[in-house]
PDB file of N, CA and C in Angstrom:
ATOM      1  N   UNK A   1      -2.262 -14.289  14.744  1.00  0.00           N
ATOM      2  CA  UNK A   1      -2.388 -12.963  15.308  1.00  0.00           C
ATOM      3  C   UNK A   1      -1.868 -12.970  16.749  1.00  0.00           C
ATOM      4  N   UNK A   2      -1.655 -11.634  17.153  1.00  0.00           N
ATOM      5  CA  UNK A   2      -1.236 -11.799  18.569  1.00  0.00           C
ATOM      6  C   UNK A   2      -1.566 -10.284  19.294  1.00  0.00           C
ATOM      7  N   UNK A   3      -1.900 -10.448  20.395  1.00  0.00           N
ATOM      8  CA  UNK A   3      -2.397  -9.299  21.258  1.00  0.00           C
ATOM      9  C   UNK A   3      -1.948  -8.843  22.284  1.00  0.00           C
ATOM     10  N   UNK A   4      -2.209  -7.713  22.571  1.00  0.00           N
ATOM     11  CA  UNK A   4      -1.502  -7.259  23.878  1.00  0.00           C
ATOM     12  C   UNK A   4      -2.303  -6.667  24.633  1.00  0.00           C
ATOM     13  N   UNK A   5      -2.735  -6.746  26.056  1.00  0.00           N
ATOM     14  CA  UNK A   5      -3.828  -6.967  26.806  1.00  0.00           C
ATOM     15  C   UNK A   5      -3.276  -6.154  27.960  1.00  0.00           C
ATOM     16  N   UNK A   6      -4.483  -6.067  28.541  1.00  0.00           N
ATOM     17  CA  UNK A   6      -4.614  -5.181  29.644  1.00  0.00           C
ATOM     18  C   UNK A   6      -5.200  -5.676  30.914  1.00  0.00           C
ATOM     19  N   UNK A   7      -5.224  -6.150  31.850  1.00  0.00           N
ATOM     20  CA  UNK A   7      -6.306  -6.922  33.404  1.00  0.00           C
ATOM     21  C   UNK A   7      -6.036  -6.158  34.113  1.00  0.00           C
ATOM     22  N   UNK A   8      -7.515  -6.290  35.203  1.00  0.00           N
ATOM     23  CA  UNK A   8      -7.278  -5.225  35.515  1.00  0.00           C
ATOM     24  C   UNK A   8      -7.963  -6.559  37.318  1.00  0.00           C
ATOM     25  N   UNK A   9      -7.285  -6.095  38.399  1.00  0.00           N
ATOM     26  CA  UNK A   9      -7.551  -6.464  39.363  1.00  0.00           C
ATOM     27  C   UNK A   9      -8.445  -5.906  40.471  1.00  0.00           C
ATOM     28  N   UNK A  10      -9.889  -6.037  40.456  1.00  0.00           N
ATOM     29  CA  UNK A  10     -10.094  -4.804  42.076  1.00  0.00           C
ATOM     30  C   UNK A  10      -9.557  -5.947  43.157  1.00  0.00           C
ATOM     31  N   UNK A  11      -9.067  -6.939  43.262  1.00  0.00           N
ATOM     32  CA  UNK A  11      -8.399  -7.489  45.008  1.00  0.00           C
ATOM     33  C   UNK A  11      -7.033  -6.729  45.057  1.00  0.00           C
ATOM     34  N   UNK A  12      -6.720  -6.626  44.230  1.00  0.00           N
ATOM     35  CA  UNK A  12      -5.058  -5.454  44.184  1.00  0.00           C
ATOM     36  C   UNK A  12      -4.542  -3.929  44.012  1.00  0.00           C
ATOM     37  N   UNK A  13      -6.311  -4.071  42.787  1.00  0.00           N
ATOM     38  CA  UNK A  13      -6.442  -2.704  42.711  1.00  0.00           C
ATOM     39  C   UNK A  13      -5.254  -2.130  41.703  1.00  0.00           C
ATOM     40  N   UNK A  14      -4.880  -3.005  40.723  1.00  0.00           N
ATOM     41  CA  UNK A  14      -3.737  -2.974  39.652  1.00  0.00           C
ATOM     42  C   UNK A  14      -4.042  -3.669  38.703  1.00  0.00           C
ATOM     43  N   UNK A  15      -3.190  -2.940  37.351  1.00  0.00           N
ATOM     44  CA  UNK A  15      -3.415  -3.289  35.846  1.00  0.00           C
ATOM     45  C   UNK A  15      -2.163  -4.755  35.678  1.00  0.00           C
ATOM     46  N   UNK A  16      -2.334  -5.297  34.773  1.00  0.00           N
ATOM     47  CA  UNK A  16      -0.884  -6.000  34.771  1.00  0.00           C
ATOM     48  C   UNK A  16      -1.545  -5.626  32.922  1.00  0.00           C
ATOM     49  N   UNK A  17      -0.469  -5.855  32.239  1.00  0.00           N
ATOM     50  CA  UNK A  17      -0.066  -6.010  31.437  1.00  0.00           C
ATOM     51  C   UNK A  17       0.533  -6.918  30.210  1.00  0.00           C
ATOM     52  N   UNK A  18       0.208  -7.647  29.315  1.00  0.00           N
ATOM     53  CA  UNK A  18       1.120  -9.083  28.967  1.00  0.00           C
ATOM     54  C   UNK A  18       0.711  -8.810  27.173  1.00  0.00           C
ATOM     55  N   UNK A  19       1.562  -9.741  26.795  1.00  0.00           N
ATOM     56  CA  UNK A  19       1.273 -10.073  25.372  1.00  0.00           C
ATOM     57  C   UNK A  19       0.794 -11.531  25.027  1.00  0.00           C
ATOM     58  N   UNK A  20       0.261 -11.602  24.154  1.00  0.00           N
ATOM     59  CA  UNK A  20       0.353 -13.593  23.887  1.00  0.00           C
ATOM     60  C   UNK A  20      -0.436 -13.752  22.294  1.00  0.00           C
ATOM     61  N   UNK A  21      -0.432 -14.857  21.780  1.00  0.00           N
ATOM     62  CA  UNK A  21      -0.698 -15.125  20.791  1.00  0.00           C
ATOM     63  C   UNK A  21      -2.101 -16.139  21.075  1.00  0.00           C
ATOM     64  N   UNK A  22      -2.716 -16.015  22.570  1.00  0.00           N
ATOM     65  CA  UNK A  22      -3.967 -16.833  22.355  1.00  0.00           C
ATOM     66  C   UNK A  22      -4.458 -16.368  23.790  1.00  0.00           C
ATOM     67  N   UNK A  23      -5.523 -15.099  23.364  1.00  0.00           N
ATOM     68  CA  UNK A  23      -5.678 -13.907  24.193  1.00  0.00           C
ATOM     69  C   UNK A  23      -7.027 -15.276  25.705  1.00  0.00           C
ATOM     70  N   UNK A  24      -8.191 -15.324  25.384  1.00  0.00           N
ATOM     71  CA  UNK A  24      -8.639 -16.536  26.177  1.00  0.00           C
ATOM     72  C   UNK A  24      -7.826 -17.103  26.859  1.00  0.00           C
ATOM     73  N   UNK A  25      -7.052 -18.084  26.301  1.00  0.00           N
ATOM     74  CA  UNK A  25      -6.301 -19.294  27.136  1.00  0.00           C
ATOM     75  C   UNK A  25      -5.569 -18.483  27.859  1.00  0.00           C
ATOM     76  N   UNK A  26      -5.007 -17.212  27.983  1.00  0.00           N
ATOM     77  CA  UNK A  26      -4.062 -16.612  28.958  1.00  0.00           C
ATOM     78  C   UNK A  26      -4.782 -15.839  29.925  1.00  0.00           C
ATOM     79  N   UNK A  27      -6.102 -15.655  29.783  1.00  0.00           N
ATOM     80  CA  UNK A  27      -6.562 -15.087  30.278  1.00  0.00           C
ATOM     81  C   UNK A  27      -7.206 -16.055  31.599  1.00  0.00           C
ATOM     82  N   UNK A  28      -7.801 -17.321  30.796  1.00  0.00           N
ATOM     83  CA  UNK A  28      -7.825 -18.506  31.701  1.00  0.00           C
ATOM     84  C   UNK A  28      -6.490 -18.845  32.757  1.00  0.00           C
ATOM     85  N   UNK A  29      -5.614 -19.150  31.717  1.00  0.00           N
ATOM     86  CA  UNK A  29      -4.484 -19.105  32.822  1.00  0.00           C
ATOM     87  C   UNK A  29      -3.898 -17.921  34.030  1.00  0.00           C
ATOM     88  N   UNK A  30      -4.420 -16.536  33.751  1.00  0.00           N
ATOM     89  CA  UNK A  30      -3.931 -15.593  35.025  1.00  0.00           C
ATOM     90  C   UNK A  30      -5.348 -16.066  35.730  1.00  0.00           C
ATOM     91  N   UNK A  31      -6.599 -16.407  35.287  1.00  0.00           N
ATOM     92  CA  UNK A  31      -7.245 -16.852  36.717  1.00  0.00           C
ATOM     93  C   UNK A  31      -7.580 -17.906  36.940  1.00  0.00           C
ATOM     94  N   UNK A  32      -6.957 -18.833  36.610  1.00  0.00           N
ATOM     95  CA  UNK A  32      -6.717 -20.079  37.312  1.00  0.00           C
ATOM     96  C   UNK A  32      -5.381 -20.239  38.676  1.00  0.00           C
ATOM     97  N   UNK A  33      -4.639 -18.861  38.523  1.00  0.00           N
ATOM     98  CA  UNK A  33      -3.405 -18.802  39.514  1.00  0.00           C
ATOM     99  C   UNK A  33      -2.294 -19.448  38.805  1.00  0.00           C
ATOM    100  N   UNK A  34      -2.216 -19.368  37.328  1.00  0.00           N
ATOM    101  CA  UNK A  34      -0.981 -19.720  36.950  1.00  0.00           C
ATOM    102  C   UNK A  34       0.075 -19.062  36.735  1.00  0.00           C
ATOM    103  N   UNK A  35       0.379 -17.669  37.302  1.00  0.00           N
ATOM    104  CA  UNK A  35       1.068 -16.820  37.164  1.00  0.00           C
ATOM    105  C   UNK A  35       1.641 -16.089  38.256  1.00  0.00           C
ATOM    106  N   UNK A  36       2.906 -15.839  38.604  1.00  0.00           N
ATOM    107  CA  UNK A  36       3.354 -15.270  39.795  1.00  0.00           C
ATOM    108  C   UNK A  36       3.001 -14.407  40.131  1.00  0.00           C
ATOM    109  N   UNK A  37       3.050 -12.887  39.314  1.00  0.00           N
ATOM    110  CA  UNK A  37       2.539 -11.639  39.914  1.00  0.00           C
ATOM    111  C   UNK A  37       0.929 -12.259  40.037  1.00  0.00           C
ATOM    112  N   UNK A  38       0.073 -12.722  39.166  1.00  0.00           N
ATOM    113  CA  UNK A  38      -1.414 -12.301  38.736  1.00  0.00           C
ATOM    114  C   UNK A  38      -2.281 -13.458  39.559  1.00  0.00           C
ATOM    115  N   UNK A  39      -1.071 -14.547  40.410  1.00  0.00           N
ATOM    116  CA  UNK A  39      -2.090 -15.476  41.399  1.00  0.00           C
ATOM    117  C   UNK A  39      -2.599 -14.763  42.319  1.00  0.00           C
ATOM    118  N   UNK A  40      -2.238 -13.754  42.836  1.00  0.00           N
ATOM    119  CA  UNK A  40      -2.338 -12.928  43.932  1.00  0.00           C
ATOM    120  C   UNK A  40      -3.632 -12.009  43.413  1.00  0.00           C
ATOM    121  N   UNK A  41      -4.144 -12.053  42.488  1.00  0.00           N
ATOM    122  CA  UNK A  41      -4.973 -10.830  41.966  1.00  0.00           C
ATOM    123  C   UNK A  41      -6.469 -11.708  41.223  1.00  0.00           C
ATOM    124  N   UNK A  42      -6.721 -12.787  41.381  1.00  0.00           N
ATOM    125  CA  UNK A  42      -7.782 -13.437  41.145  1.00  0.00           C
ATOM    126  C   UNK A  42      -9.181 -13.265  41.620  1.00  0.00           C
ATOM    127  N   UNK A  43     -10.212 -12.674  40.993  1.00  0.00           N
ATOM    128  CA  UNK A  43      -9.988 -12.904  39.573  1.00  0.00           C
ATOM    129  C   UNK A  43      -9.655 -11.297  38.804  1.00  0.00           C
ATOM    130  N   UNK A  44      -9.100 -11.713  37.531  1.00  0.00           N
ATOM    131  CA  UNK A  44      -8.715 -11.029  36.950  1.00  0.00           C
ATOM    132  C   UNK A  44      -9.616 -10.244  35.382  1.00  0.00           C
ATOM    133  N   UNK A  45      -9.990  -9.337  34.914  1.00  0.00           N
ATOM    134  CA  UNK A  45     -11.077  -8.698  34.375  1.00  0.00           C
ATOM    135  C   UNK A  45     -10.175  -8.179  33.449  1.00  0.00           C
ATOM    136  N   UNK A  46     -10.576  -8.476  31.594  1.00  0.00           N
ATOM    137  CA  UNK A  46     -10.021  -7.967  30.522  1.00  0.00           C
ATOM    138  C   UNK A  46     -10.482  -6.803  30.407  1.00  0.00           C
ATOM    139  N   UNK A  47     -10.004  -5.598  30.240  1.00  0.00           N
ATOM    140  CA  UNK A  47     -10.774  -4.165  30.321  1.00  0.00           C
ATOM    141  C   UNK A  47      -9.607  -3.466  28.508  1.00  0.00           C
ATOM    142  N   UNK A  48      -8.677  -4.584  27.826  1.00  0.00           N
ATOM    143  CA  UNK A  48      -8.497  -3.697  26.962  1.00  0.00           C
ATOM    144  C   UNK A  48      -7.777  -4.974  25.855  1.00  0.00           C
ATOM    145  N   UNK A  49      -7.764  -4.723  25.047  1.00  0.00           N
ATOM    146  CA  UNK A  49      -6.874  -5.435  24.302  1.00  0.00           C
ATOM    147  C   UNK A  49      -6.581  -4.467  22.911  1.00  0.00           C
ATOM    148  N   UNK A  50      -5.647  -5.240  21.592  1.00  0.00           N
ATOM    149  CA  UNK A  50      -5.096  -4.575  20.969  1.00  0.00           C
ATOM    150  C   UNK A  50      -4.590  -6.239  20.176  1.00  0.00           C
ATOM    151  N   UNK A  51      -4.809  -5.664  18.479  1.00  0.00           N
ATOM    152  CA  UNK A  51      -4.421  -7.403  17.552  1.00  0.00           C
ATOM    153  C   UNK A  51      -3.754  -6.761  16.962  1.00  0.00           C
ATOM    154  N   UNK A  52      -2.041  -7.542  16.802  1.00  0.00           N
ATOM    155  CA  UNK A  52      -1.334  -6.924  15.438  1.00  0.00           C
ATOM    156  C   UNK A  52      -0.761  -8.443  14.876  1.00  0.00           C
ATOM    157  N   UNK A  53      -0.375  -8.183  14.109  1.00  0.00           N
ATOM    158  CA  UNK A  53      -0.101  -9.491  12.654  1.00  0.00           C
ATOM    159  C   UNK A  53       1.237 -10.192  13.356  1.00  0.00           C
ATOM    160  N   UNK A  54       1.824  -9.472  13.876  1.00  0.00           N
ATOM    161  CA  UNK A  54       3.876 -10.570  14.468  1.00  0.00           C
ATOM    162  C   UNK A  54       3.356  -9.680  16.167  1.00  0.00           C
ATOM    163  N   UNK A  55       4.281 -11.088  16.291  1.00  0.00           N
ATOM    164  CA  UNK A  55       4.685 -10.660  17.647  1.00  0.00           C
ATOM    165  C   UNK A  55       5.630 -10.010  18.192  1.00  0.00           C
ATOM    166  N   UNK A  56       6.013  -9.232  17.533  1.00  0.00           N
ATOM    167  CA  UNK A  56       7.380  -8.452  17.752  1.00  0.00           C
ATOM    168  C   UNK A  56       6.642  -7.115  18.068  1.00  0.00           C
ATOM    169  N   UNK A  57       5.473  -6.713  17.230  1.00  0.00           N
ATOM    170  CA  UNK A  57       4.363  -5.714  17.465  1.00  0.00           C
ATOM    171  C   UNK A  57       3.963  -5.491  18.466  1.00  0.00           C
ATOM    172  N   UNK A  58       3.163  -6.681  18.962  1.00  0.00           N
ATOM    173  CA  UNK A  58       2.613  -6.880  20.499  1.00  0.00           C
ATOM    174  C   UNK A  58       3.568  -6.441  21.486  1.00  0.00           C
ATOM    175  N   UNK A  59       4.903  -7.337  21.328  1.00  0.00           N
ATOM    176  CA  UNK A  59       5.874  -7.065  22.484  1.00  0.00           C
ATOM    177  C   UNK A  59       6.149  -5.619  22.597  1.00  0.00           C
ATOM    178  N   UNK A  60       6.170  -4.855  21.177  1.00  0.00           N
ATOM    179  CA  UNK A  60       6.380  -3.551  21.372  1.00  0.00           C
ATOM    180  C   UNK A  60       5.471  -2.666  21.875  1.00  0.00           C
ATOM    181  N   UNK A  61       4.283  -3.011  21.765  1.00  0.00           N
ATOM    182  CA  UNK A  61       3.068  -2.083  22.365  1.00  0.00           C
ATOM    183  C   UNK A  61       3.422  -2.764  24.117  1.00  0.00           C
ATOM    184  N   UNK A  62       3.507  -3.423  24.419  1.00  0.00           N
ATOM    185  CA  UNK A  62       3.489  -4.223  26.060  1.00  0.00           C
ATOM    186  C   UNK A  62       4.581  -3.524  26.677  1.00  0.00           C
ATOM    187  N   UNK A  63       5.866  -2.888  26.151  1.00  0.00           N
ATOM    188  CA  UNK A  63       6.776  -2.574  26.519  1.00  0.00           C
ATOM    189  C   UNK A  63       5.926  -0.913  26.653  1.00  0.00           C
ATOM    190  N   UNK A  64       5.560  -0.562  25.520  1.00  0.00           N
ATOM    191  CA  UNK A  64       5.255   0.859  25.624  1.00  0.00           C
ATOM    192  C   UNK A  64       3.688   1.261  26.582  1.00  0.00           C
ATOM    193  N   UNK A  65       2.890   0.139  26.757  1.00  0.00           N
ATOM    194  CA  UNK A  65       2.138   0.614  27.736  1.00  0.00           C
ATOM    195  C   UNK A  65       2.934   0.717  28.900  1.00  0.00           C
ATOM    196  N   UNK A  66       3.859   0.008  29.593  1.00  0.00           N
ATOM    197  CA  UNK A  66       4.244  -0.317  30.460  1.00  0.00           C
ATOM    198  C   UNK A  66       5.166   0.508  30.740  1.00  0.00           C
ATOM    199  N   UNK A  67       5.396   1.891  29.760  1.00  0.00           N
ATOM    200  CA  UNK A  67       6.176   3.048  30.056  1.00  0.00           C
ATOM    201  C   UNK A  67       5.358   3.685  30.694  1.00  0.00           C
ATOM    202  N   UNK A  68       6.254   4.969  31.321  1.00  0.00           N
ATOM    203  CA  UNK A  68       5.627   6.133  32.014  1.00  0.00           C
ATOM    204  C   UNK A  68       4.260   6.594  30.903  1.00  0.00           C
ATOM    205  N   UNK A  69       4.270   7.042  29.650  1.00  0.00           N
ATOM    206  CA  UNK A  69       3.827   7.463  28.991  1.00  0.00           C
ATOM    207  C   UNK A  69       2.743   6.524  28.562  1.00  0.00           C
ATOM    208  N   UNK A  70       2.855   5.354  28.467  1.00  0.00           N
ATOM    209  CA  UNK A  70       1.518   4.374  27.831  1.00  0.00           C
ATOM    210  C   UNK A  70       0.793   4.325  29.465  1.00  0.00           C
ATOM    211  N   UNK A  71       1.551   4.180  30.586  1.00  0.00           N
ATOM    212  CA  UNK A  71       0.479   3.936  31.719  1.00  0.00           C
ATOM    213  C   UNK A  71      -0.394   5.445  32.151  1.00  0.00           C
ATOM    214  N   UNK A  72       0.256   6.574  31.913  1.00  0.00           N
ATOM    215  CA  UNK A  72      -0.500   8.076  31.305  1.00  0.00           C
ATOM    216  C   UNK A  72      -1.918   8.223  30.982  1.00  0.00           C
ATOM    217  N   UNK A  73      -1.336   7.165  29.545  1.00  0.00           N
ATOM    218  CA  UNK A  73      -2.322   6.796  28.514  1.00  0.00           C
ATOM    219  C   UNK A  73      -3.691   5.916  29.364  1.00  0.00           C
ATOM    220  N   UNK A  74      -3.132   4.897  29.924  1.00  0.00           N
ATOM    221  CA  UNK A  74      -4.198   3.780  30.033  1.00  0.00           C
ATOM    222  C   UNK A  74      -5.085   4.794  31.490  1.00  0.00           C
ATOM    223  N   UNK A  75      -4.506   5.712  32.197  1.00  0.00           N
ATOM    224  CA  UNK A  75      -5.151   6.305  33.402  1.00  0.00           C
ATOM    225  C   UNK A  75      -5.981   7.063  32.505  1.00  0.00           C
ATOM    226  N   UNK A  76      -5.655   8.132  31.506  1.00  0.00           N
ATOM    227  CA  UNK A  76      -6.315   8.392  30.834  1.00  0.00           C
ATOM    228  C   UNK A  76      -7.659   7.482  30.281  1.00  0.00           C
ATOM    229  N   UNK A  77      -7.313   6.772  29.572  1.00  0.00           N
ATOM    230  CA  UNK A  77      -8.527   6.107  28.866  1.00  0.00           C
ATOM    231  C   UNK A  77      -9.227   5.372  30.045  1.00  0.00           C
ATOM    232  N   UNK A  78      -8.717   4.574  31.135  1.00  0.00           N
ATOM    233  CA  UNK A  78      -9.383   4.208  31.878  1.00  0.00           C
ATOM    234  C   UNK A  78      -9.424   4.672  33.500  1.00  0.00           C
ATOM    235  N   UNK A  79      -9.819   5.455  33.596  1.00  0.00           N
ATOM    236  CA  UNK A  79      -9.706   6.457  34.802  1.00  0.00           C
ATOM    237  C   UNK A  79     -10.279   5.971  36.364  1.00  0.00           C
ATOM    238  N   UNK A  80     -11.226   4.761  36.225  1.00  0.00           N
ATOM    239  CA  UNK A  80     -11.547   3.529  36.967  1.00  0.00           C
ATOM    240  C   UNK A  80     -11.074   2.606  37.181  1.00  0.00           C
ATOM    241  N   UNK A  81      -9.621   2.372  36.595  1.00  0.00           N
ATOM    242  CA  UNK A  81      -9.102   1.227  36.635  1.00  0.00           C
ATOM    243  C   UNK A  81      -7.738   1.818  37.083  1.00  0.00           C
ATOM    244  N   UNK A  82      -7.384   2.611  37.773  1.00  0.00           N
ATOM    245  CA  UNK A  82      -5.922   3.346  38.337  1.00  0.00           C
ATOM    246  C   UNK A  82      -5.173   2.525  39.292  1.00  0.00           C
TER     247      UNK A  82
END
């Protein structure tokens, strides 16, 4: 399976966005500082996720939150996390 996730930062005060096929261990890894944008944003708080069967799925939902229209969406659904 593979997921596409949502963190959410209050030291930055920003969402990042990612896909992966092993939702924990990546999540460990953005707060351990293994990541360029997301070292800067530690620690980092799962506020959404999403499981589809290929990863071609995931990548496509990650691309489409990350439009004008899915980040719409996520202000919408999460109106605390802007």
């Amino acid at each position: 399976m593979y997921y596409t996730y949502v963190l959410w930062s209050a030291v930055l005060r920003k969402r990042y966005i990612g896909s992966t096929s092993d939702l924990a261990h990546r999540l460990e890894q953005h707060n351990a500082g293994l990541g360029t944008f997301t070292k800067r944003g530690i620690p980092w708080l799962l506020i959404y996720s999403e499981q589809y069967p290929t990863r071609r799925e995931a990548e496509q939902r990650e691309r489409q939150l990350k439009s004008g229209q899915g980040r719409a969406w996520l202000d919408q659904k999460f109106p605390l996390y802007r």
